[in-house]
PDB file of N, CA and C in Angstrom:
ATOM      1  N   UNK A   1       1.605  -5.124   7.268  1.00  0.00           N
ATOM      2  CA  UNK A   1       0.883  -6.311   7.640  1.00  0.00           C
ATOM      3  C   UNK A   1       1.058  -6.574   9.139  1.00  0.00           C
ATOM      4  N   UNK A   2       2.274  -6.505   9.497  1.00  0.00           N
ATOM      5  CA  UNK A   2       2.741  -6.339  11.166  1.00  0.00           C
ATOM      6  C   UNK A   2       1.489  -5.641  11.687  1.00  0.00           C
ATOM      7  N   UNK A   3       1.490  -4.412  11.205  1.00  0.00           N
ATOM      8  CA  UNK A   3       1.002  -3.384  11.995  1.00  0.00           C
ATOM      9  C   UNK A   3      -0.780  -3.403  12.428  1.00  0.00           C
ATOM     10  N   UNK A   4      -1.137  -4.041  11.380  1.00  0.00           N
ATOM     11  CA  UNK A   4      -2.506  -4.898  11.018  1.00  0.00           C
ATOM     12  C   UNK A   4      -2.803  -5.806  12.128  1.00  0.00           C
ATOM     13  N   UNK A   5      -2.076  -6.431  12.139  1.00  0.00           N
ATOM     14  CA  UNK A   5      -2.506  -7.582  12.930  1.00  0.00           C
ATOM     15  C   UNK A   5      -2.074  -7.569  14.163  1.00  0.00           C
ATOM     16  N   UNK A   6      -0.924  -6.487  14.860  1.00  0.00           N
ATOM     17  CA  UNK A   6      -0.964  -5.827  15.991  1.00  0.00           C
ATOM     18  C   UNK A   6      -2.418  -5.404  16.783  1.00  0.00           C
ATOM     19  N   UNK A   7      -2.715  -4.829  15.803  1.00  0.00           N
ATOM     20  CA  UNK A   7      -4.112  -3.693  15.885  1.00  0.00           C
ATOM     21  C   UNK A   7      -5.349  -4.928  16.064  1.00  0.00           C
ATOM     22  N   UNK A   8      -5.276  -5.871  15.580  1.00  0.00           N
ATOM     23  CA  UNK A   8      -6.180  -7.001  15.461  1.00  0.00           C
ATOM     24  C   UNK A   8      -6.237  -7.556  16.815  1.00  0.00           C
ATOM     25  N   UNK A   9      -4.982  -8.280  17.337  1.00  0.00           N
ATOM     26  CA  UNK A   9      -4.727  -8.547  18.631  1.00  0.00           C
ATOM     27  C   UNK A   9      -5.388  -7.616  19.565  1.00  0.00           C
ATOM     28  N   UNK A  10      -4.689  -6.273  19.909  1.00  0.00           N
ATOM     29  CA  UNK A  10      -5.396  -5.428  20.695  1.00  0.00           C
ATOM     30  C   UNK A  10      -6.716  -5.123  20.907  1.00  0.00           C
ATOM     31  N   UNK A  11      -7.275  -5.145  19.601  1.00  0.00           N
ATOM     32  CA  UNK A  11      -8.893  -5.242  19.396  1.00  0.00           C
ATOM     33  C   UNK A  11      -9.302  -5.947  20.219  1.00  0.00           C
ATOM     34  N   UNK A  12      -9.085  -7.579  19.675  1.00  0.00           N
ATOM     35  CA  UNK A  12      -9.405  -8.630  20.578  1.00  0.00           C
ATOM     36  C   UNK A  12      -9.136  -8.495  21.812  1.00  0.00           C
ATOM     37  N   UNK A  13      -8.319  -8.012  22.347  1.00  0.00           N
ATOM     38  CA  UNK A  13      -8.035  -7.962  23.863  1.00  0.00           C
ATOM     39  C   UNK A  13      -9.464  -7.107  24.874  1.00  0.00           C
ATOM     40  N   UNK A  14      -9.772  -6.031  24.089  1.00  0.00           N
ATOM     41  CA  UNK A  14     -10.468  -4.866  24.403  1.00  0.00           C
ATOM     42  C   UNK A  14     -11.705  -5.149  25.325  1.00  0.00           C
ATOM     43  N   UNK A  15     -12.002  -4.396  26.215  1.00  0.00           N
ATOM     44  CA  UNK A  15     -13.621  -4.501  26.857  1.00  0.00           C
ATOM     45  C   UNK A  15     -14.587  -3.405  26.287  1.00  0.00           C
ATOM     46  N   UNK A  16     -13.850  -2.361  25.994  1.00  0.00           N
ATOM     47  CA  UNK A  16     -15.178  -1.560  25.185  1.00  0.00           C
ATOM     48  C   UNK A  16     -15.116  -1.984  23.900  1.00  0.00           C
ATOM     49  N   UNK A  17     -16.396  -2.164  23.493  1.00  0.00           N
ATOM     50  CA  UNK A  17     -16.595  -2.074  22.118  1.00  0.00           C
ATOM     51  C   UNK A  17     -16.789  -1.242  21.018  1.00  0.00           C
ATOM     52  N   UNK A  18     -16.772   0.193  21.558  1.00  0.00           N
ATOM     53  CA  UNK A  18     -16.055   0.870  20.552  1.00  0.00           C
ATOM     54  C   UNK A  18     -15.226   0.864  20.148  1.00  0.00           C
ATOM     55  N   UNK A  19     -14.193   0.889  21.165  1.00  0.00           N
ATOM     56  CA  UNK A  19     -12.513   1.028  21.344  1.00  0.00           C
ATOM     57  C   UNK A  19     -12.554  -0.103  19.886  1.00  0.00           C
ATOM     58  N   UNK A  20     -12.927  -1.503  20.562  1.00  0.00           N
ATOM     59  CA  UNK A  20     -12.256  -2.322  19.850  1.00  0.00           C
ATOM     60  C   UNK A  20     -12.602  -2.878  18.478  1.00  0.00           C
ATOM     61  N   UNK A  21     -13.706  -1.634  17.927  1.00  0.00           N
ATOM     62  CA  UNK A  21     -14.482  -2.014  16.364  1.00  0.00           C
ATOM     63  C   UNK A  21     -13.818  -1.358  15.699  1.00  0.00           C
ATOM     64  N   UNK A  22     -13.637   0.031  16.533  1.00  0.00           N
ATOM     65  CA  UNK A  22     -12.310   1.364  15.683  1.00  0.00           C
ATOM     66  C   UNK A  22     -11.051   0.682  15.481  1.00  0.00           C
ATOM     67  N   UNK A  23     -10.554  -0.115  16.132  1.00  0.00           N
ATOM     68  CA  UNK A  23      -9.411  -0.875  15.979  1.00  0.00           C
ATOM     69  C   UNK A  23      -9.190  -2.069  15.121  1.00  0.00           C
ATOM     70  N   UNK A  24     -10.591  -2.670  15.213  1.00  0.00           N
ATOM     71  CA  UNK A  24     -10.560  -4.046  13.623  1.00  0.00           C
ATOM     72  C   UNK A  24     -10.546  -3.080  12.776  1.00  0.00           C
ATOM     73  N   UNK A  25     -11.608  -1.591  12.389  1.00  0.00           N
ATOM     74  CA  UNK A  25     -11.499  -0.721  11.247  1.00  0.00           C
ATOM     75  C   UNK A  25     -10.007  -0.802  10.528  1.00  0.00           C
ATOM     76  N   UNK A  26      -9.264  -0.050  11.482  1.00  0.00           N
ATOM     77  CA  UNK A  26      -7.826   0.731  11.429  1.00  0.00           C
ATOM     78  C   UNK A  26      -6.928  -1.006  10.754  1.00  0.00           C
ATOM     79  N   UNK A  27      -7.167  -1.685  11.630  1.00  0.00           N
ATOM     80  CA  UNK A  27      -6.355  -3.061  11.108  1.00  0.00           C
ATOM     81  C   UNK A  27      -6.942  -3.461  10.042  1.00  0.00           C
ATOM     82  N   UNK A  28      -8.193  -3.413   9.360  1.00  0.00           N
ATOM     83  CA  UNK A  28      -8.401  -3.877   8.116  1.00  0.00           C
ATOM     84  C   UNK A  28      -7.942  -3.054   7.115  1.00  0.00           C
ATOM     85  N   UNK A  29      -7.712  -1.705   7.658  1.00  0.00           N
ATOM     86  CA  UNK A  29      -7.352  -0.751   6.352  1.00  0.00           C
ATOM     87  C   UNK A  29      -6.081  -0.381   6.140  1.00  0.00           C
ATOM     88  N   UNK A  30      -5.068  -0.979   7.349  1.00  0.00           N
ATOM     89  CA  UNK A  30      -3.874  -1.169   7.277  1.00  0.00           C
ATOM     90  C   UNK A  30      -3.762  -2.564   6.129  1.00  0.00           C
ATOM     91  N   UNK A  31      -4.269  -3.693   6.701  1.00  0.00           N
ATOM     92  CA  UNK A  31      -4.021  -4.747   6.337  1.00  0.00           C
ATOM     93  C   UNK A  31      -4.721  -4.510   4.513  1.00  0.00           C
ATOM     94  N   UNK A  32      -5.566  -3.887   3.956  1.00  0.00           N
ATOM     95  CA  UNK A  32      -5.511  -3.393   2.845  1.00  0.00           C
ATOM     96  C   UNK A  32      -4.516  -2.420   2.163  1.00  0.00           C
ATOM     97  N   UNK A  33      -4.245  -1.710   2.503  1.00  0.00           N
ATOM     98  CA  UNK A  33      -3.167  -1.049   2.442  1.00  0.00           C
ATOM     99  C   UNK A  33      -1.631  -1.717   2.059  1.00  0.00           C
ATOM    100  N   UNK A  34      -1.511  -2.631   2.891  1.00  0.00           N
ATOM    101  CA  UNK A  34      -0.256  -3.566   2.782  1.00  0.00           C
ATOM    102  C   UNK A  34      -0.463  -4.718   1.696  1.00  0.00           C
ATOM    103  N   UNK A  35      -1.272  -5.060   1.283  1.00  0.00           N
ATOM    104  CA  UNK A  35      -1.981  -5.888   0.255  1.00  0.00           C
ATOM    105  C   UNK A  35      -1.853  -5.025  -1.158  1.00  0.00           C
ATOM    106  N   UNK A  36      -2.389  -4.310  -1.316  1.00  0.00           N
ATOM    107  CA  UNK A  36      -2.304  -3.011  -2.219  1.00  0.00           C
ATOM    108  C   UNK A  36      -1.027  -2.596  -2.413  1.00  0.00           C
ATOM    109  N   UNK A  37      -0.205  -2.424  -1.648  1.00  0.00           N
ATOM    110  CA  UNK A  37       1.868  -1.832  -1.994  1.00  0.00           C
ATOM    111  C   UNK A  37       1.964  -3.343  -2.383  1.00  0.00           C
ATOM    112  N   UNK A  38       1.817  -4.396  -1.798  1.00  0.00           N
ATOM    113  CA  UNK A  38       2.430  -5.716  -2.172  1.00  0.00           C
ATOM    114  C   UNK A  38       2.278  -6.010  -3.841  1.00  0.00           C
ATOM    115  N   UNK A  39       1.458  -5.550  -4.142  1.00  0.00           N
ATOM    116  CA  UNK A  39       0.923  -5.887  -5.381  1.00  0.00           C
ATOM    117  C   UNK A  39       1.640  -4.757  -6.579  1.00  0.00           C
ATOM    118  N   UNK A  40       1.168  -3.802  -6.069  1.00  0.00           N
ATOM    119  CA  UNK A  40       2.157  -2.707  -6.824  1.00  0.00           C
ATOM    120  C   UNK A  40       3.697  -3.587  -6.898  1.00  0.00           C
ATOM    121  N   UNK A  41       4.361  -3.292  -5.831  1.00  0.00           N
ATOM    122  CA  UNK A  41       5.338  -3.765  -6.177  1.00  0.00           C
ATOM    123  C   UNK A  41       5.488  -4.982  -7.124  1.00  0.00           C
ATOM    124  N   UNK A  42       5.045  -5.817  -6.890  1.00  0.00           N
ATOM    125  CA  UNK A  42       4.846  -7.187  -7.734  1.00  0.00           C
ATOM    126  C   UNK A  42       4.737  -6.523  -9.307  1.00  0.00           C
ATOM    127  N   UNK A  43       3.770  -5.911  -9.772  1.00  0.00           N
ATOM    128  CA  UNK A  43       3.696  -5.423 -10.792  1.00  0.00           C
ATOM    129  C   UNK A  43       4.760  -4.694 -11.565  1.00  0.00           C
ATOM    130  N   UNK A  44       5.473  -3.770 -10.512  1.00  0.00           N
ATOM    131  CA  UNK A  44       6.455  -2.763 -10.922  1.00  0.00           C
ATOM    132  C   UNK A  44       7.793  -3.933 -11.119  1.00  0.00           C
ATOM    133  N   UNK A  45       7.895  -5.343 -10.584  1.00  0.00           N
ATOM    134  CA  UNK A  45       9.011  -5.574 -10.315  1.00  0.00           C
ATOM    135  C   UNK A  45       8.883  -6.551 -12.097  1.00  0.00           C
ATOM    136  N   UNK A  46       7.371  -7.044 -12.163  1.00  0.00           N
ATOM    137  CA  UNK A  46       7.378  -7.519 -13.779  1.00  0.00           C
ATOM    138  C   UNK A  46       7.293  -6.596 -14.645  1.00  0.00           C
ATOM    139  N   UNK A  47       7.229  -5.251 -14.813  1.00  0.00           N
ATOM    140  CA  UNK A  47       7.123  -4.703 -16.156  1.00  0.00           C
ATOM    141  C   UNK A  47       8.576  -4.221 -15.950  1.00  0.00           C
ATOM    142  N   UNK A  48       9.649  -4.362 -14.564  1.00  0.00           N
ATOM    143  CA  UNK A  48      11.170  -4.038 -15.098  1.00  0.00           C
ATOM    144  C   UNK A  48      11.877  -5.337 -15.372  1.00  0.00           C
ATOM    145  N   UNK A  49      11.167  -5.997 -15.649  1.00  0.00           N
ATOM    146  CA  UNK A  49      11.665  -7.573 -16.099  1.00  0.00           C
ATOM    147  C   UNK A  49      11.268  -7.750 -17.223  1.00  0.00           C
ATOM    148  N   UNK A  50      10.290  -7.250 -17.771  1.00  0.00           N
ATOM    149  CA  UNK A  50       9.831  -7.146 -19.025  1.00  0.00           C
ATOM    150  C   UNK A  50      10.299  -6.435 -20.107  1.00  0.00           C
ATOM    151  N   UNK A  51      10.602  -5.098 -19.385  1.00  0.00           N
ATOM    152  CA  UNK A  51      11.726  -3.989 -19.552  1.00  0.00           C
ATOM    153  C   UNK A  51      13.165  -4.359 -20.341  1.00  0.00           C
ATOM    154  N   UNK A  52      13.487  -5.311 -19.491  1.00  0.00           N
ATOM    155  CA  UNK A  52      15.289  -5.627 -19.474  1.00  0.00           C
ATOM    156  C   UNK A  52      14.930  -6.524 -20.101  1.00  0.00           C
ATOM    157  N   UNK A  53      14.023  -7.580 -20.928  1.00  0.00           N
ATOM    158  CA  UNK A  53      14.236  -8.629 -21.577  1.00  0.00           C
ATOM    159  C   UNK A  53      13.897  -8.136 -22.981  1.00  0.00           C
ATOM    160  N   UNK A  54      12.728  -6.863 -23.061  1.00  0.00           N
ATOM    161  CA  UNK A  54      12.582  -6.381 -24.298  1.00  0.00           C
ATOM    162  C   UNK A  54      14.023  -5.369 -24.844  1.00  0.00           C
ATOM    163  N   UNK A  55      14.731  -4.928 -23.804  1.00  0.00           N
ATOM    164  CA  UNK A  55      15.809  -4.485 -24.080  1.00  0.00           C
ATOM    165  C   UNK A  55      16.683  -5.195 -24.773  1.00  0.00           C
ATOM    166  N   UNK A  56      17.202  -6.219 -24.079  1.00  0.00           N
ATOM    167  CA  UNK A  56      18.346  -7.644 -24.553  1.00  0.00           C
ATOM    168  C   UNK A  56      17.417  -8.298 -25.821  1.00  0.00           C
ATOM    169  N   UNK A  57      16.340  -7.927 -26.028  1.00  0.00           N
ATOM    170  CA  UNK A  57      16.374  -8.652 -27.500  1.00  0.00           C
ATOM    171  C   UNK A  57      16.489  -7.517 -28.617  1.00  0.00           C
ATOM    172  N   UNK A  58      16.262  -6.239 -28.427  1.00  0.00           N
ATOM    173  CA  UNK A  58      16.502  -5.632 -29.154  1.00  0.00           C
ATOM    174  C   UNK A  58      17.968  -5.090 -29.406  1.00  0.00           C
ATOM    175  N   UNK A  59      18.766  -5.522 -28.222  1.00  0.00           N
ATOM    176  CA  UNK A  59      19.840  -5.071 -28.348  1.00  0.00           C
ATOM    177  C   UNK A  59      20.905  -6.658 -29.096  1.00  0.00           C
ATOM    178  N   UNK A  60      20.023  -7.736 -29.218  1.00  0.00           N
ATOM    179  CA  UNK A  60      20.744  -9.054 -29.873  1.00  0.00           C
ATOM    180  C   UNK A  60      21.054  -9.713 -29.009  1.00  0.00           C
ATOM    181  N   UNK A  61      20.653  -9.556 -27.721  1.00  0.00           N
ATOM    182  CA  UNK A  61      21.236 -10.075 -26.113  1.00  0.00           C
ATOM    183  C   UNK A  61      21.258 -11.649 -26.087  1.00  0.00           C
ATOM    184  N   UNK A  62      19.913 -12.195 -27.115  1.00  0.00           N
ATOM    185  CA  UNK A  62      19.559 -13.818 -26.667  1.00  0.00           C
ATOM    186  C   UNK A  62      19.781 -14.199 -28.566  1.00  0.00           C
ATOM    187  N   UNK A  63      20.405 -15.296 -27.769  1.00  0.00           N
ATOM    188  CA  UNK A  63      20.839 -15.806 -29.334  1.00  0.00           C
ATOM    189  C   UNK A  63      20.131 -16.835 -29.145  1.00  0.00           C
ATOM    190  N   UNK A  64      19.439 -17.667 -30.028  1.00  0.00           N
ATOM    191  CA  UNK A  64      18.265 -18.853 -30.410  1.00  0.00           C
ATOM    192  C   UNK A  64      18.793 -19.845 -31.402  1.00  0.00           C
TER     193      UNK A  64
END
């Protein structure tokens, strides 16, 4: 996300406008990119939470 919005800044700075359309490109597909792992992770971090709680009940872990 850093790296995104580095690239964003610089863009903006730019006088050619190639330079600086190739550079919103690169920062949007970073900044997708970092959006996309964020989420993975998020996901990976609930199905090992899901994991360890279907574990502890099968193992008698939660008493009710």
């Amino acid at each position: 996300m850093e790296t995104a919005q580095s690239l964003l800044r610089a863009a903006m700075s730019m006088t050619d406008e190639v330079v600086a359309t190739r550079l919103k490109l690169l920062a949007d597909d970073y900044q997708r990119r970092a959006e996309k792992a964020s989420s993975a992770d998020a996901e990976r971090s609930v199905a090992r939470t899901a994991a360890r709680t279907e574990h502890d009940w099968s193992e008698g872990g939660f008493a009710g």
